[in-house]
Each structure stands twice: as structure tokens, then as C-alpha cells.
N, C-alpha and C. Protein backbone atom coordinates (compact mmCIF):
# COMPACT_ATOMS: atom_id res chain seq x y z
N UNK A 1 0.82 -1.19 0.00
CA UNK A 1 0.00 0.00 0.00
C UNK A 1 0.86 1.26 0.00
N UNK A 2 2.01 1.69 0.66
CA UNK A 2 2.86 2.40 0.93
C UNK A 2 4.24 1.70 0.05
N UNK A 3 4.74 2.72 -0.83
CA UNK A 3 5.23 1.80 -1.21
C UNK A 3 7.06 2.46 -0.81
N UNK A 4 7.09 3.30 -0.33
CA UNK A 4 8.69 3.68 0.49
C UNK A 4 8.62 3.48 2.05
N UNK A 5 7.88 2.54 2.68
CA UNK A 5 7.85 2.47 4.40
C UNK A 5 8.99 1.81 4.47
N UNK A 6 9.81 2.21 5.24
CA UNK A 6 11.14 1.55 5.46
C UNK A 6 11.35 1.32 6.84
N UNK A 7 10.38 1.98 8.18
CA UNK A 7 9.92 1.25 8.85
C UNK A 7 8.84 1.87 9.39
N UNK A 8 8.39 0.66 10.44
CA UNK A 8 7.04 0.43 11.41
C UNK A 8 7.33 0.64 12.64
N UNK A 9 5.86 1.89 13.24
CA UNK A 9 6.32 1.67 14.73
C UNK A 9 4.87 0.93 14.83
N UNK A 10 4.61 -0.07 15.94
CA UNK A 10 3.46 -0.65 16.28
C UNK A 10 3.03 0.04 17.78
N UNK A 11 1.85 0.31 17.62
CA UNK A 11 1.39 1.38 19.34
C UNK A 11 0.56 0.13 19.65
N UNK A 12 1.44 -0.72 20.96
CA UNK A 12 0.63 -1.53 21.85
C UNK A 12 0.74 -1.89 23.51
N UNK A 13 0.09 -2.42 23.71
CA UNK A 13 0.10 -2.51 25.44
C UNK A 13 1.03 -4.11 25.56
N UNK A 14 2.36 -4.31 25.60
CA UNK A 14 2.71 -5.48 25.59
C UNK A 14 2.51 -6.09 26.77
N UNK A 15 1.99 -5.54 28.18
CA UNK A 15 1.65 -6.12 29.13
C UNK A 15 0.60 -7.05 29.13
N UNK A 16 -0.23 -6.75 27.86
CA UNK A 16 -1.54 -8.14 27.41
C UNK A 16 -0.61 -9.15 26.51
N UNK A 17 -0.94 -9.86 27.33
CA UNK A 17 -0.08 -11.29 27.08
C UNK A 17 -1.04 -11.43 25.37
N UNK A 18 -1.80 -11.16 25.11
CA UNK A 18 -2.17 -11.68 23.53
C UNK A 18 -1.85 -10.42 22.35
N UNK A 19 -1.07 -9.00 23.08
CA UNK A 19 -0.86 -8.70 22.02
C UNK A 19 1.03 -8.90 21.88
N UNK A 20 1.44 -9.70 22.86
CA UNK A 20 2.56 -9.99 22.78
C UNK A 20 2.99 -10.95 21.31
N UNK A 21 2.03 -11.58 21.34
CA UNK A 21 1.87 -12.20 20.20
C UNK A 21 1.48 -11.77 18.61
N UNK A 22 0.92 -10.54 19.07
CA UNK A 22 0.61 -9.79 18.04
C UNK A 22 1.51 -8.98 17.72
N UNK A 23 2.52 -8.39 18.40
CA UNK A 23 3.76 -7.54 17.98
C UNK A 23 5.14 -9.15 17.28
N UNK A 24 4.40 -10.20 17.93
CA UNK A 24 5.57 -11.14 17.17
C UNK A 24 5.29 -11.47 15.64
N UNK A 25 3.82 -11.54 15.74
CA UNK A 25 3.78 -11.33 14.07
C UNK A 25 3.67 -10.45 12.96
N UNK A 26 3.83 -8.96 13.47
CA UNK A 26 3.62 -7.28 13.02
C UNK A 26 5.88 -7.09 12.64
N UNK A 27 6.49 -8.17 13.81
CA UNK A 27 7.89 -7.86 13.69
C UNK A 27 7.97 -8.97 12.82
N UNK A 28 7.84 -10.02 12.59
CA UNK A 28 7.96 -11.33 11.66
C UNK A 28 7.89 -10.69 10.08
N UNK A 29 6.50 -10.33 9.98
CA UNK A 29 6.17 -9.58 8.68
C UNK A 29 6.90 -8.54 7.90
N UNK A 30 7.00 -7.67 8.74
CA UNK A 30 7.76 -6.46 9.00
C UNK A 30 9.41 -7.06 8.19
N UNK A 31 9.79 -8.14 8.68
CA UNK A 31 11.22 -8.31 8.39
C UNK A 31 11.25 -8.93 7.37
N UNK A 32 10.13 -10.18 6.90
CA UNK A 32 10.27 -11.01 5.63
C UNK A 32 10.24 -9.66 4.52
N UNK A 33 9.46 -8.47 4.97
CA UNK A 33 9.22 -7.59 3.78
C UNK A 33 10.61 -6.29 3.37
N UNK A 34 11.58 -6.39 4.23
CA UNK A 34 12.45 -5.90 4.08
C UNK A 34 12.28 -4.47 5.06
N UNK A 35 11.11 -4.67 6.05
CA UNK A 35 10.74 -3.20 6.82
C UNK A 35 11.35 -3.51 7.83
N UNK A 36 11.87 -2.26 8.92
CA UNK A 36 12.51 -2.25 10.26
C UNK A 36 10.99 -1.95 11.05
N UNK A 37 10.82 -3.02 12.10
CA UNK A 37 9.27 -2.34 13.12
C UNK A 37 9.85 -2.13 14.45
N UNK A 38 9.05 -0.91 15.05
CA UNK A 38 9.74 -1.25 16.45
C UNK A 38 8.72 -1.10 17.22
N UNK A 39 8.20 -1.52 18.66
CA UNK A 39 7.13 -1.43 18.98
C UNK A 39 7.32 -0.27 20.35
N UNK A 40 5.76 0.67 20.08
CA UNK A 40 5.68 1.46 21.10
C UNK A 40 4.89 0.66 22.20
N UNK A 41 5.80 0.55 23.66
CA UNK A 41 4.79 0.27 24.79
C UNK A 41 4.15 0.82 25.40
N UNK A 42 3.24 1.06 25.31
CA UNK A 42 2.16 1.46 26.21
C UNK A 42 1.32 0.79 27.11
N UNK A 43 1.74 1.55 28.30
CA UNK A 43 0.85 0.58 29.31
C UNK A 43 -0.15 1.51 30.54
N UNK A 44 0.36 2.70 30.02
CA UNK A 44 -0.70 3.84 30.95
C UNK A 44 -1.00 4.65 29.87
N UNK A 45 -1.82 5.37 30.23
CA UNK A 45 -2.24 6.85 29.17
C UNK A 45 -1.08 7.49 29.14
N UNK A 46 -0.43 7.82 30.12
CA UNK A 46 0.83 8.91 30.11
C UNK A 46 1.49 8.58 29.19
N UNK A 47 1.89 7.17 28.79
CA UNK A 47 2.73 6.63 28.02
C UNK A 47 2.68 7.23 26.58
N UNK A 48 1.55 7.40 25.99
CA UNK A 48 0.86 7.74 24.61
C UNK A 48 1.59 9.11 23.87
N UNK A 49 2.08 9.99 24.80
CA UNK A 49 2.41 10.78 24.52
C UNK A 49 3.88 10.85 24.09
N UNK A 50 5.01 9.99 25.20
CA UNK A 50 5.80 9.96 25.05
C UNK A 50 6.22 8.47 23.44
N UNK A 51 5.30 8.02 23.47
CA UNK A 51 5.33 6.72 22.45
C UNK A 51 5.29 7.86 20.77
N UNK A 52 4.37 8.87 20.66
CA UNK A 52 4.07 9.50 19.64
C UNK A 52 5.63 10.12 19.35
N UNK A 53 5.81 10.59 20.05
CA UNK A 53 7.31 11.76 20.43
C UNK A 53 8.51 10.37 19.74
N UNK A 54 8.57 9.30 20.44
CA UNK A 54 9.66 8.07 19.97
C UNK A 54 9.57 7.98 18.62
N UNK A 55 8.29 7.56 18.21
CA UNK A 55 8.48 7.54 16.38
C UNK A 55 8.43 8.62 15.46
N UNK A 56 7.92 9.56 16.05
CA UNK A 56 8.72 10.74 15.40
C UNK A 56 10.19 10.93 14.93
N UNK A 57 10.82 10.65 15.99
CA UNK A 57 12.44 11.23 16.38
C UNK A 57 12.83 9.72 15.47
N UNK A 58 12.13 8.22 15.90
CA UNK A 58 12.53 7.43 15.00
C UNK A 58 12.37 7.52 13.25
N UNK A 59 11.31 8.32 13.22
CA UNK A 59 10.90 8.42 11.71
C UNK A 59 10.32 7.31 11.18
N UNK A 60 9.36 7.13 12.13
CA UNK A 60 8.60 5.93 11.75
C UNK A 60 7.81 6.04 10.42
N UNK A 61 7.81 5.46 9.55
CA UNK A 61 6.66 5.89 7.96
C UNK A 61 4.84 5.32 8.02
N UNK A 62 4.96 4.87 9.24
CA UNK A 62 3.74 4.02 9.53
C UNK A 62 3.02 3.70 10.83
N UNK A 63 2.13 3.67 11.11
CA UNK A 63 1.96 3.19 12.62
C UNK A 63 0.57 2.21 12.50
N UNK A 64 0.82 0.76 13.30
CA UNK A 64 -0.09 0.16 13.46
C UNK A 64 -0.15 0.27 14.76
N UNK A 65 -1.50 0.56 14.70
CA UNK A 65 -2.72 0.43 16.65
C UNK A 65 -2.97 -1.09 16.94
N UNK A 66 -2.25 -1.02 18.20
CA UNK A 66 -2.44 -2.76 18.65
C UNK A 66 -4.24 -2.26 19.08
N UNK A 67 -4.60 -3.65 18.99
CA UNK A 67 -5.99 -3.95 19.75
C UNK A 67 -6.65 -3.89 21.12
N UNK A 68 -5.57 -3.78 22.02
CA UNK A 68 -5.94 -3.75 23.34
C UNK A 68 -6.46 -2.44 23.78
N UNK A 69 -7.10 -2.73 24.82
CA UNK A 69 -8.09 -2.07 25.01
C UNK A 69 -7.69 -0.51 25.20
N UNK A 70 -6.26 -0.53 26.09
CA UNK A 70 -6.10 0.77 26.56
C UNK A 70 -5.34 1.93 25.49
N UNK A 71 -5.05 1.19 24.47
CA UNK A 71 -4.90 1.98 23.12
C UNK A 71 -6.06 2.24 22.02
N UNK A 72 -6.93 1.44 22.07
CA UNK A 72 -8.31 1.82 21.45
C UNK A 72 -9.07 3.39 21.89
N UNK A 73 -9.31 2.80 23.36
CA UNK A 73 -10.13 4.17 23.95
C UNK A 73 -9.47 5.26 24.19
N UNK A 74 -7.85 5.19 24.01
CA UNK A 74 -7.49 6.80 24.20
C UNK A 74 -6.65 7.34 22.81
């Protein structure tokens, strides 16, 4: 879809044990395709802010929203 992403930041709560699994297959993908991913943790609201600020400065070209809950509602 993007066709210069050279990398991924993923915004998730890795403290939910099921999206731990979900950043293993967002980094799996990520690498067969020749992309660098790195994942933002978030595990409080406070976090959100400083996670936005990281892939900035990283130059992230992309961002996938993990599913858990506390990144959905804020």
C-alpha cells in the first residue's frame, strides 16, 4: 500500500499477554518484507504521549494500533 515504508512503529500494550503475540507477528512480517518495526509500549495513558514523540524522532513511515483495550479508547 505504501510503497517507500522503510519502517514500522506498532502502538501496543505489551503487558496483554495476547498482544505480545501480536507484535511477534507485526515484527515477523515487517522483516520477511524488508521493513525495520519497532514497537511502542504502552501501558498507561501517560505513556501515549511519550510513544508519539519516539516515532517521530525514529521516523517511523507508519503506525499500526495494537488492539488492546487501553490503546483503542485513548
Amino acid at each position: 500500500m505504501l510503497a517507500k515504508v522503510e519502517r514500522i512503529a506498532a502502538l501496543m500494550n505489551l503487558s496483554n499477554p495476547s498482544r505480545r503475540s501480536e507484535w511477534n507477528e507485526i515484527e515477523a512480517g515487517a522483516r520477511s518484507i524488508g521493513v525495520e518495526a519497532q514497537v511502542l509500549d504502552v501501558r498507561t495513558f501517560a505513556d501515549l504521549e511519550q510513544s508519539f514523540a519516539s516515532a517521530t524522532l525514529w521516523r517511523a513511515d507508519a503506525l499500526v494500533v495494537g488492539s488492546d483495550t487501553l490503546v483503542q479508547t485513548n
